[in-house]
C-alpha atoms as a PDB file:
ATOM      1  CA  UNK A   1       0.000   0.000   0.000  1.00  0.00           C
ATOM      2  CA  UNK A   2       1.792   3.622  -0.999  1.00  0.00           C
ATOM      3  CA  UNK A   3       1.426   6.320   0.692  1.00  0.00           C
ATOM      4  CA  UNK A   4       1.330  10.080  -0.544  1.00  0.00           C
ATOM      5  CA  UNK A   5       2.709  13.042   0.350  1.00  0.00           C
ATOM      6  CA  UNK A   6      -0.035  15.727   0.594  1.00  0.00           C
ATOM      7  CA  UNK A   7       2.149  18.288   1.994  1.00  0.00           C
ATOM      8  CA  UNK A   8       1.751  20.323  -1.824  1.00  0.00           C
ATOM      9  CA  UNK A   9      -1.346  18.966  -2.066  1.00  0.00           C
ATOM     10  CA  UNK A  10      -4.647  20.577  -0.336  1.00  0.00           C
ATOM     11  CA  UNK A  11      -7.402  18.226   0.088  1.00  0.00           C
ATOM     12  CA  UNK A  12     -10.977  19.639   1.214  1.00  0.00           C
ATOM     13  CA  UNK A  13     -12.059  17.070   3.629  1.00  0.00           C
ATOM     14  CA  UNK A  14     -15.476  18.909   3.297  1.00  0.00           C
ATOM     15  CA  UNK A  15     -15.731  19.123  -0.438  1.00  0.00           C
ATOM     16  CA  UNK A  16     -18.362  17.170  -1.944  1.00  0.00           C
ATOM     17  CA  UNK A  17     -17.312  14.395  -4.568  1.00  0.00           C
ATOM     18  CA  UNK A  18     -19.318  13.729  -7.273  1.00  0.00           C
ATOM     19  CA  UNK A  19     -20.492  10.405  -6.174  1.00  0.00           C
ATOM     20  CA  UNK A  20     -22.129  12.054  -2.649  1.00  0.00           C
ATOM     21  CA  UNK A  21     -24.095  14.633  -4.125  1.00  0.00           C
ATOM     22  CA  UNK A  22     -27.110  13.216  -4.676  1.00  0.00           C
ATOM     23  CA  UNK A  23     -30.283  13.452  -2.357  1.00  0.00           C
ATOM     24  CA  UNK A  24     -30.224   9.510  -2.163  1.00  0.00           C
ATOM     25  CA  UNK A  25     -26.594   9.109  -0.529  1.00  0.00           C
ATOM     26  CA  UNK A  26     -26.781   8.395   2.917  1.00  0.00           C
ATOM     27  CA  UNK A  27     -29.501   5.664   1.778  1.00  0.00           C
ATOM     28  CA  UNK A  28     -26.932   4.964  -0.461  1.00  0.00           C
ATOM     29  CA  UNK A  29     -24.201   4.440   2.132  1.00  0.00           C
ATOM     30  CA  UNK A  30     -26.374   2.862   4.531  1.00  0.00           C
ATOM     31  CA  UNK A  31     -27.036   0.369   1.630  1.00  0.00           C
ATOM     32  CA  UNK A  32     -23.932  -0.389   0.670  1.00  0.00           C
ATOM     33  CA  UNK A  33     -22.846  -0.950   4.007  1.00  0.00           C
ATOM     34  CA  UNK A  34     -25.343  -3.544   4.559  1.00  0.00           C
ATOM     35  CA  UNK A  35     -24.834  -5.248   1.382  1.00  0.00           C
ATOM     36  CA  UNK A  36     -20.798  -5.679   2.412  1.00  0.00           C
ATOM     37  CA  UNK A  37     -21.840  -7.021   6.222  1.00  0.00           C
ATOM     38  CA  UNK A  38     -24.251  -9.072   5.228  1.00  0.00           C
ATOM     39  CA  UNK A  39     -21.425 -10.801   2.238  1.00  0.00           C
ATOM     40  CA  UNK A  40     -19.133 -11.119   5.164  1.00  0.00           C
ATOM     41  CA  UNK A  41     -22.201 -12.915   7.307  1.00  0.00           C
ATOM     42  CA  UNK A  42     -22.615 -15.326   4.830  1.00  0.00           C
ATOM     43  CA  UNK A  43     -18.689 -15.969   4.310  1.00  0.00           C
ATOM     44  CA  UNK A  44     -18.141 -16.200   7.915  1.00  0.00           C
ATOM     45  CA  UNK A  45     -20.944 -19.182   7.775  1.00  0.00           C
ATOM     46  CA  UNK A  46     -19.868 -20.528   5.464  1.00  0.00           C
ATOM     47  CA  UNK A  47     -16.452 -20.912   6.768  1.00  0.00           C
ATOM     48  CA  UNK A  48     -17.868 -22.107  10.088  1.00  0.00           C
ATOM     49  CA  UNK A  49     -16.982 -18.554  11.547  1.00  0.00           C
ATOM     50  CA  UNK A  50     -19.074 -15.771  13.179  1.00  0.00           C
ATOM     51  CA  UNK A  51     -19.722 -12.627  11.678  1.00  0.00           C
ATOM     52  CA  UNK A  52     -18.491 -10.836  14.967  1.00  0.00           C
ATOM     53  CA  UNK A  53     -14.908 -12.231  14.645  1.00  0.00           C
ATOM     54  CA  UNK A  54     -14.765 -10.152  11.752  1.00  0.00           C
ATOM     55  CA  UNK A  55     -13.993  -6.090  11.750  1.00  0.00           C
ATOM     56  CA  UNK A  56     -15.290  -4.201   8.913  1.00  0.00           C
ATOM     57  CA  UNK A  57     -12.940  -1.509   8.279  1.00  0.00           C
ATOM     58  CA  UNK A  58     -14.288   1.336   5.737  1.00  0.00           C
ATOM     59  CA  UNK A  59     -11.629   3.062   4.152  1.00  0.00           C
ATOM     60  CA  UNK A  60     -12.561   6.330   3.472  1.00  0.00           C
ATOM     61  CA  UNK A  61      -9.506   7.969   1.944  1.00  0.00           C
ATOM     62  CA  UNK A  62     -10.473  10.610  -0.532  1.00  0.00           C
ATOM     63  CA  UNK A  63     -14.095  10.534   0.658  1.00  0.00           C
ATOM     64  CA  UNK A  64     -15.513  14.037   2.502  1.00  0.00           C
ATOM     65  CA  UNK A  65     -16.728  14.056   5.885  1.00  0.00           C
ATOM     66  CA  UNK A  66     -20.332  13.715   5.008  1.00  0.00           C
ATOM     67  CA  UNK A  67     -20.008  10.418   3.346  1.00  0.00           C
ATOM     68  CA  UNK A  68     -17.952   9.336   6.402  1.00  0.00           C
ATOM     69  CA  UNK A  69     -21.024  11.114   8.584  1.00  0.00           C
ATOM     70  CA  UNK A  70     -23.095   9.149   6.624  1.00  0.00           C
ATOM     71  CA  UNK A  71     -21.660   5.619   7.365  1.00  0.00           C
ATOM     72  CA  UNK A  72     -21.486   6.566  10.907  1.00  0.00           C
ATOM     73  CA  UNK A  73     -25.354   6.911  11.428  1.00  0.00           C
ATOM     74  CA  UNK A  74     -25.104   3.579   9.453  1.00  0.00           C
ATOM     75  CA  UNK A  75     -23.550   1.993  12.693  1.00  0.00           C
ATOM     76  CA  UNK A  76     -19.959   2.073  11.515  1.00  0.00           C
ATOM     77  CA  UNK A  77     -17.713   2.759  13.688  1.00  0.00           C
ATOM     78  CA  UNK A  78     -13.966   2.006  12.153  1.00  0.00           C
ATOM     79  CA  UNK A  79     -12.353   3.364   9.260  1.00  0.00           C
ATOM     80  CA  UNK A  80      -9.425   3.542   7.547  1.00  0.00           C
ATOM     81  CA  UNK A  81      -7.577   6.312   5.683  1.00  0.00           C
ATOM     82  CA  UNK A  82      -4.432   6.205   3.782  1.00  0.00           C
ATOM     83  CA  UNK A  83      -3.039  10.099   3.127  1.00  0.00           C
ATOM     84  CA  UNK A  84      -1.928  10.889   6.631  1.00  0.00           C
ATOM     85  CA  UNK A  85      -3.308  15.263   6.486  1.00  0.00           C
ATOM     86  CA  UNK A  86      -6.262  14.235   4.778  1.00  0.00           C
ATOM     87  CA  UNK A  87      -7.127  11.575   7.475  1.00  0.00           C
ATOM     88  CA  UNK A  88      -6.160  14.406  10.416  1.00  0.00           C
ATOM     89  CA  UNK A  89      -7.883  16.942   9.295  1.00  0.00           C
ATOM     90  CA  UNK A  90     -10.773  14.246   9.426  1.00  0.00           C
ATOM     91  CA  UNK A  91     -10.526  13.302  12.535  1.00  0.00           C
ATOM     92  CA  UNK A  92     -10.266  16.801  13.602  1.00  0.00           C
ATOM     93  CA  UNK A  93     -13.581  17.515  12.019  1.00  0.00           C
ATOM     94  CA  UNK A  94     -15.430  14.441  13.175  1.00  0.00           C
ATOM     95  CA  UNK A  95     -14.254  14.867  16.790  1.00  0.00           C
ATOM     96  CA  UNK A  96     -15.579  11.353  18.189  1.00  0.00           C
ATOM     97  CA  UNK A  97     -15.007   9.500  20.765  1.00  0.00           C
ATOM     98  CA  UNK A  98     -16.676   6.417  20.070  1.00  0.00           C
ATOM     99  CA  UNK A  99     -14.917   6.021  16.618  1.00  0.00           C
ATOM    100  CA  UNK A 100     -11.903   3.683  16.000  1.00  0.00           C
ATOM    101  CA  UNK A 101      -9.162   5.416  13.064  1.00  0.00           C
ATOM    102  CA  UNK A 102      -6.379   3.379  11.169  1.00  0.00           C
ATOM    103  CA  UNK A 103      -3.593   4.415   9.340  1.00  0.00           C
ATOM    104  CA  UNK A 104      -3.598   1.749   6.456  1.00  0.00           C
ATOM    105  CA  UNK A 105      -0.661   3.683   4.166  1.00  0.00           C
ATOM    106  CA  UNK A 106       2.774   3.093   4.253  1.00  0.00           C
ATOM    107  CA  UNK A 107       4.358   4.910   6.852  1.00  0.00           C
ATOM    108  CA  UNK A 108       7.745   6.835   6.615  1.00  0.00           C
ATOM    109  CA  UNK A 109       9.486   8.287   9.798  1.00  0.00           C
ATOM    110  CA  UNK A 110       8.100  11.713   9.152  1.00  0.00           C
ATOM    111  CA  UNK A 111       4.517  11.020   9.599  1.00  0.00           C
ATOM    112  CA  UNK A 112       5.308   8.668  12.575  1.00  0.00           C
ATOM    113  CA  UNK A 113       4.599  11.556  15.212  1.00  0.00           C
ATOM    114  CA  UNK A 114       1.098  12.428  13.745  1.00  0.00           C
ATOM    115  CA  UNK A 115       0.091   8.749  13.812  1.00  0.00           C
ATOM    116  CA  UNK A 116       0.989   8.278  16.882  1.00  0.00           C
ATOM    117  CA  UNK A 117      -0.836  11.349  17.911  1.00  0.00           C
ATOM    118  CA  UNK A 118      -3.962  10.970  16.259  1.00  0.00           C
ATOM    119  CA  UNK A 119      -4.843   6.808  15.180  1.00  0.00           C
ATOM    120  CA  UNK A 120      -5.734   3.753  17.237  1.00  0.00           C
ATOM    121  CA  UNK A 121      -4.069   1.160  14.918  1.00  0.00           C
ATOM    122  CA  UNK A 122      -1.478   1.166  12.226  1.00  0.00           C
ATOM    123  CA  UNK A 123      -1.744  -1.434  10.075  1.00  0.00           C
ATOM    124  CA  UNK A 124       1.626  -1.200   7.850  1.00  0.00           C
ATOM    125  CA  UNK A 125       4.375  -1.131  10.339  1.00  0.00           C
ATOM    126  CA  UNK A 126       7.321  -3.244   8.368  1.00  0.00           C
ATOM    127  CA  UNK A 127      10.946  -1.591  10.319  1.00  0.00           C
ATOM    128  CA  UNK A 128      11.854  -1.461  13.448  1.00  0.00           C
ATOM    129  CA  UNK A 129      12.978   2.331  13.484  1.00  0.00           C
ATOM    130  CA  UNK A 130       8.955   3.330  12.464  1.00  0.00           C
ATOM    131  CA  UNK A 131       7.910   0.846  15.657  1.00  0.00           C
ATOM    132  CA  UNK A 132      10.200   2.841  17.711  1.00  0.00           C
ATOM    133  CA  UNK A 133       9.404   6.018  16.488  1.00  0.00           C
ATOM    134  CA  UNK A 134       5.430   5.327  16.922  1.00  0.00           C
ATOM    135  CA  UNK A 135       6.243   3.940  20.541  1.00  0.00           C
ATOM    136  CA  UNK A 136       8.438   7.081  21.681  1.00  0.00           C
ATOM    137  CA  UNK A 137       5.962   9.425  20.205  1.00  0.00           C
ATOM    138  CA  UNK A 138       3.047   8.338  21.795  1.00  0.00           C
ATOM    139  CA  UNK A 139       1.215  10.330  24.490  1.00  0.00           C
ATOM    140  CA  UNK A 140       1.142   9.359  27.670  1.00  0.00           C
ATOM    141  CA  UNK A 141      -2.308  10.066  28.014  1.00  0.00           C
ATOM    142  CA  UNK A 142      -2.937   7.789  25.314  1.00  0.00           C
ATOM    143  CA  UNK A 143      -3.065   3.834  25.522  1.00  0.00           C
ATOM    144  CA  UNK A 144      -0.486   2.239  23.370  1.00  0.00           C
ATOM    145  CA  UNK A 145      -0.799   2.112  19.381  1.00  0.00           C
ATOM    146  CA  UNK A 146      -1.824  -0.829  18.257  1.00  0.00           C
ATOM    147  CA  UNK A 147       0.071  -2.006  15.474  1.00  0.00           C
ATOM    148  CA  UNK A 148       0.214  -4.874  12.744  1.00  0.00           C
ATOM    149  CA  UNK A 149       2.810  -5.925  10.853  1.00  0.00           C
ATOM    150  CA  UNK A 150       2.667  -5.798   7.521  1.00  0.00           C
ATOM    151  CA  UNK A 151       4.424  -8.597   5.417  1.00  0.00           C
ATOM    152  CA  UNK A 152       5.170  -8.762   1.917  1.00  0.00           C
ATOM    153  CA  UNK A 153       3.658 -12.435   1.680  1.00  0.00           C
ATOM    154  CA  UNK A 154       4.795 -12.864  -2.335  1.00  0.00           C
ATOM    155  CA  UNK A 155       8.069 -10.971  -2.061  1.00  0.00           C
ATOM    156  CA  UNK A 156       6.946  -8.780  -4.856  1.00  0.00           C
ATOM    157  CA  UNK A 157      10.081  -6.109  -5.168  1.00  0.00           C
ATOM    158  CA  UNK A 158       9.400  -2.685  -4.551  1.00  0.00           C
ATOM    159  CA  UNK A 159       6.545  -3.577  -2.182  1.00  0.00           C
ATOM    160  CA  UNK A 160       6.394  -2.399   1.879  1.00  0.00           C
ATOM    161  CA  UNK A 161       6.520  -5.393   3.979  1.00  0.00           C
ATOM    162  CA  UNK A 162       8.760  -7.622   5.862  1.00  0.00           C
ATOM    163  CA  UNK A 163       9.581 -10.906   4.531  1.00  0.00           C
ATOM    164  CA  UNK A 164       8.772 -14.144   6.113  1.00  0.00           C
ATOM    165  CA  UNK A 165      12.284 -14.609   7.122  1.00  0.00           C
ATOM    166  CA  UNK A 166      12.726 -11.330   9.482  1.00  0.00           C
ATOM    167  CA  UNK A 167       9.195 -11.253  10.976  1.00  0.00           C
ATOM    168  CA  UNK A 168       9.908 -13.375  13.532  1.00  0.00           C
ATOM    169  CA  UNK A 169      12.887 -10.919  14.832  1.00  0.00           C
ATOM    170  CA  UNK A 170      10.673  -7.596  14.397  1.00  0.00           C
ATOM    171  CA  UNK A 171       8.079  -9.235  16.448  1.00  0.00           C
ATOM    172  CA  UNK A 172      10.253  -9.575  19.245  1.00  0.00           C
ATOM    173  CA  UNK A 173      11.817  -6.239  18.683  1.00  0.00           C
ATOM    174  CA  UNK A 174       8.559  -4.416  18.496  1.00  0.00           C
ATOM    175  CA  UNK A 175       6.950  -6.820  21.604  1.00  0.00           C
ATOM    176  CA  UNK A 176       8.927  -4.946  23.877  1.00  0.00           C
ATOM    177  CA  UNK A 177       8.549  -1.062  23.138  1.00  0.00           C
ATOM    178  CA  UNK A 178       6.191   0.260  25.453  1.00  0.00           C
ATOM    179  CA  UNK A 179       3.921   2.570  23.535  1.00  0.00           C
ATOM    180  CA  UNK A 180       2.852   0.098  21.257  1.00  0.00           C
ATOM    181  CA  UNK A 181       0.981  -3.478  21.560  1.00  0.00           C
ATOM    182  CA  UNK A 182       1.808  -5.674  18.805  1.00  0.00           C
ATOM    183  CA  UNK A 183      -1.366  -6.789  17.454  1.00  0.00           C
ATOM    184  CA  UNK A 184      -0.687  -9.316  14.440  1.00  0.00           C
ATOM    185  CA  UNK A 185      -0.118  -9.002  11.042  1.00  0.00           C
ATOM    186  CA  UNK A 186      -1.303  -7.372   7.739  1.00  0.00           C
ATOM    187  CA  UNK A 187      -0.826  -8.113   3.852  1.00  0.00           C
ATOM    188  CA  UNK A 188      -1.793  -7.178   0.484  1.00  0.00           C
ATOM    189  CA  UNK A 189      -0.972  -9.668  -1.838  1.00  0.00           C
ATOM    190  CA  UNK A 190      -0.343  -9.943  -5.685  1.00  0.00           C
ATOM    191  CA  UNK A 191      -3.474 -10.018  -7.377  1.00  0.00           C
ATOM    192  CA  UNK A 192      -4.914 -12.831  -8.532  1.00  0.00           C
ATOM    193  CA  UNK A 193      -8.221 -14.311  -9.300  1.00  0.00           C
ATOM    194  CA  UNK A 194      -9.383 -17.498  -8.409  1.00  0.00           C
ATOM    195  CA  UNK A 195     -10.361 -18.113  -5.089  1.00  0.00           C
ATOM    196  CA  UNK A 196      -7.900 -21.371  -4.391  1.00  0.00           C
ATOM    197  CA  UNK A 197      -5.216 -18.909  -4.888  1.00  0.00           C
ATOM    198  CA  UNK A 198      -6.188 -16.108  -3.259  1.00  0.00           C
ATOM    199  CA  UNK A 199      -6.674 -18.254  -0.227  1.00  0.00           C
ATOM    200  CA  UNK A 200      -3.234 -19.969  -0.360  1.00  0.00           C
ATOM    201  CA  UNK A 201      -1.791 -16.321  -0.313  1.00  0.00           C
ATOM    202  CA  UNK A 202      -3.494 -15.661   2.871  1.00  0.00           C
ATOM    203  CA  UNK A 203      -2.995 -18.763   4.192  1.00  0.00           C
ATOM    204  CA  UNK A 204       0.496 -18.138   4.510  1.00  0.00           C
ATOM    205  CA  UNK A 205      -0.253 -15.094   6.287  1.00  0.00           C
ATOM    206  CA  UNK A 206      -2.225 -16.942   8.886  1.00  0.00           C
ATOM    207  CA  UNK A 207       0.194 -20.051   9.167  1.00  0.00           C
ATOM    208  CA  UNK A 208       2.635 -17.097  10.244  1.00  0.00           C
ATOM    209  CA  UNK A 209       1.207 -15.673  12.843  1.00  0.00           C
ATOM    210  CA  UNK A 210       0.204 -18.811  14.116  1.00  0.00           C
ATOM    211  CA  UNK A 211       3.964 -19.560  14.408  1.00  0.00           C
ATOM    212  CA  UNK A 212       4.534 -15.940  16.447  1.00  0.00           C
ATOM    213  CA  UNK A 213       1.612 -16.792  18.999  1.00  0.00           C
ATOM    214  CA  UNK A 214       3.373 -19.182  21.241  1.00  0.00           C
ATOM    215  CA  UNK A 215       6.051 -16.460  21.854  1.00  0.00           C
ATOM    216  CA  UNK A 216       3.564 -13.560  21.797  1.00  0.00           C
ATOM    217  CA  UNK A 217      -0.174 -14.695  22.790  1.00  0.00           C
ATOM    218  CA  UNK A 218      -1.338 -11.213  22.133  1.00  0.00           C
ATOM    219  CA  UNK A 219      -1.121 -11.419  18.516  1.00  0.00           C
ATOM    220  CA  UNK A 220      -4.376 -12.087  17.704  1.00  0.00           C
ATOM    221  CA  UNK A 221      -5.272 -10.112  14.403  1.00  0.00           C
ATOM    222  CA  UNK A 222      -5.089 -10.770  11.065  1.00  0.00           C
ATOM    223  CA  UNK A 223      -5.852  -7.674   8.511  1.00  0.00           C
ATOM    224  CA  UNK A 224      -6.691  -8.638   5.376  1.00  0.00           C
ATOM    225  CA  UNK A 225      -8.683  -9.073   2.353  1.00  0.00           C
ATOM    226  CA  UNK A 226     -10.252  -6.031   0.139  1.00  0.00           C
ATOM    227  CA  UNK A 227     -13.374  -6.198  -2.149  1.00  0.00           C
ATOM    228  CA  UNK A 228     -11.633  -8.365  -4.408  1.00  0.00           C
ATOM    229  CA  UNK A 229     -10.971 -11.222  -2.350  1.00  0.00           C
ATOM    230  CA  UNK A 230     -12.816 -10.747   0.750  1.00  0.00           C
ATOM    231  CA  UNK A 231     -14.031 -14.350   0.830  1.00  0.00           C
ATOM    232  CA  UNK A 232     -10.908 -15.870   0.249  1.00  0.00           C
ATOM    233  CA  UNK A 233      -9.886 -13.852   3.587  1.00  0.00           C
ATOM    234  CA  UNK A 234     -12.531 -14.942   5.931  1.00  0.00           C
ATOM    235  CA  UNK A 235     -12.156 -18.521   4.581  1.00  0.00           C
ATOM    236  CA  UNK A 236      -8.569 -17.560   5.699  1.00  0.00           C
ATOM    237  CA  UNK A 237      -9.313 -16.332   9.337  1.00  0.00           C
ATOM    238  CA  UNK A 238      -9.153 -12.293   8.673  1.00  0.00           C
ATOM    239  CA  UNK A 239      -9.999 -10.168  11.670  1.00  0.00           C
ATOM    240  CA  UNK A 240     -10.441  -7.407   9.824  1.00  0.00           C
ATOM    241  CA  UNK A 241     -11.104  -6.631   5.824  1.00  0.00           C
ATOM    242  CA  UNK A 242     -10.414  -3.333   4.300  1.00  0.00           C
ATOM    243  CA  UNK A 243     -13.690  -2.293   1.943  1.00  0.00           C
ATOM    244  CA  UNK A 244     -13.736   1.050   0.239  1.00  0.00           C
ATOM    245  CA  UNK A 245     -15.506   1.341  -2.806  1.00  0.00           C
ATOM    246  CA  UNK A 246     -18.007  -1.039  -2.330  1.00  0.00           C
ATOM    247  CA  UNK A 247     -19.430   1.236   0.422  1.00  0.00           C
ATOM    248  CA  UNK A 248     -18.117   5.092  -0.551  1.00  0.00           C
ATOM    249  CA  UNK A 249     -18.288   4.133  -4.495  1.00  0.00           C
ATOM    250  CA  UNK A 250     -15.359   5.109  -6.646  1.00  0.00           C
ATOM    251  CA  UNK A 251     -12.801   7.728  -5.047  1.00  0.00           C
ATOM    252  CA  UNK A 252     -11.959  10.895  -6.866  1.00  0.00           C
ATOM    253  CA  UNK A 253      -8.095  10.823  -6.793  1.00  0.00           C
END
């Protein structure tokens, strides 16, 4: 997942996109948003899982703070942003307590003090000097970051993540920093199509962190799976699934 530096860019968080301005959106939203939890309902029973284990996180990069409005009198309560000022500015705006936020982008060292400052998870922690940066920056008055790390499970080059072979060491680096909790894991694999393979991707995901829970019992999350291969995630054992589109509709970038 790439991040992007907005710092020449300004982004109204309160600017209408084309795709929220008509009178039938928050029905809209509220539609969608059913539609997704009730796909993930049926996946989870059909996987012999229950839809509870299973967070819906709506990423809402690029979408105003209406549509997010909207999905919060839906009943969502989680969501996900990418663009690090775009997302603050957001939660600025919003200003609610009972609201979980995640930084899904890639994170460089310079945003590390703002994430720490203003998310409850961040999903694509892959070095140890971001995991100590998040840790050190974090408020005291705040309760540790929750963090995942994210693993590049099909060693694609050029792509954020650790590989399989140094996970087990940044684990135990990260385990011990005390303003974070290590959470689990996150990946985005290579695309692909069929379901058998999809799954096999994130079955290696879960097959890892199955082999970091003896030494770290906490790790109990896996993030994963978009619109795209959201079944072959929860057949998978994903704890939480990233969905965008199919709830905002296509972003304006």
């Amino acid at each position: 997942m790439i991040g992007h530096n907005l710092q020449k860019r300004s982004y109204n968080v309160n600017q209408d996109t084309p795709s929220m301005t008509d009178n039938n959106s928050v029905l809209a939203v509220a539609s969608a948003l059913e539609t997704v939890r009730q796909d993930i309902s049926t996946h989870a029973q059909h996987y012999g899982r229950t839809a509870q284990s299973i967070q819906l996180l709506a990423v809402s990069k690029r979408k105003p703070v209406s549509a997010i409005r909207e999905a919060i009198d839906a009943g969502q309560r989680a969501f996900g942003e990418n663009y690090l000022d775009e997302a603050v500015e957001k939660i600025l705006s919003i200003d609610d307590a009972e609201l979980q936020w995640h930084f899904i982008g890639a994170i460089q060292s310079r945003k590390t003090a703002s994430i720490a400052e203003h998310f409850h998870w961040a999903h694509g922690v892959d070095r140890l000097k971001v995991a100590q940066r998040l840790s050190d920056q974090r408020p005291a008055s705040s309760a540790p970051l929750n963090i995942c790390l994210q693993v590049n499970i099909d060693n694609e080059t050029g792509k954020a993540g650790a590989s399989f072979a140094d996970i087990r060491q940044l684990a135990a680096d990260c385990a011990v920093l005390p303003g974070i909790v290590l959470r689990g894991l996150m990946a985005i694999p290579a695309p692909r199509t069929e379901l058998s393979e999809q799954r096999q991707a994130f079955a290696r995901l879960r097959e890892c962190l199955n082999s970091l829970q003896s030494e770290h019992p906490g790790m109990d999350t896996l993030s994963m799976g978009m619109s795209g291969d959201l079944e072959a995630a929860i057949a998978e054992g994903a704890t939480i699934v990233r969905v965008g589109t199919a709830i905002f509709g296509a972003r304006a970038d």
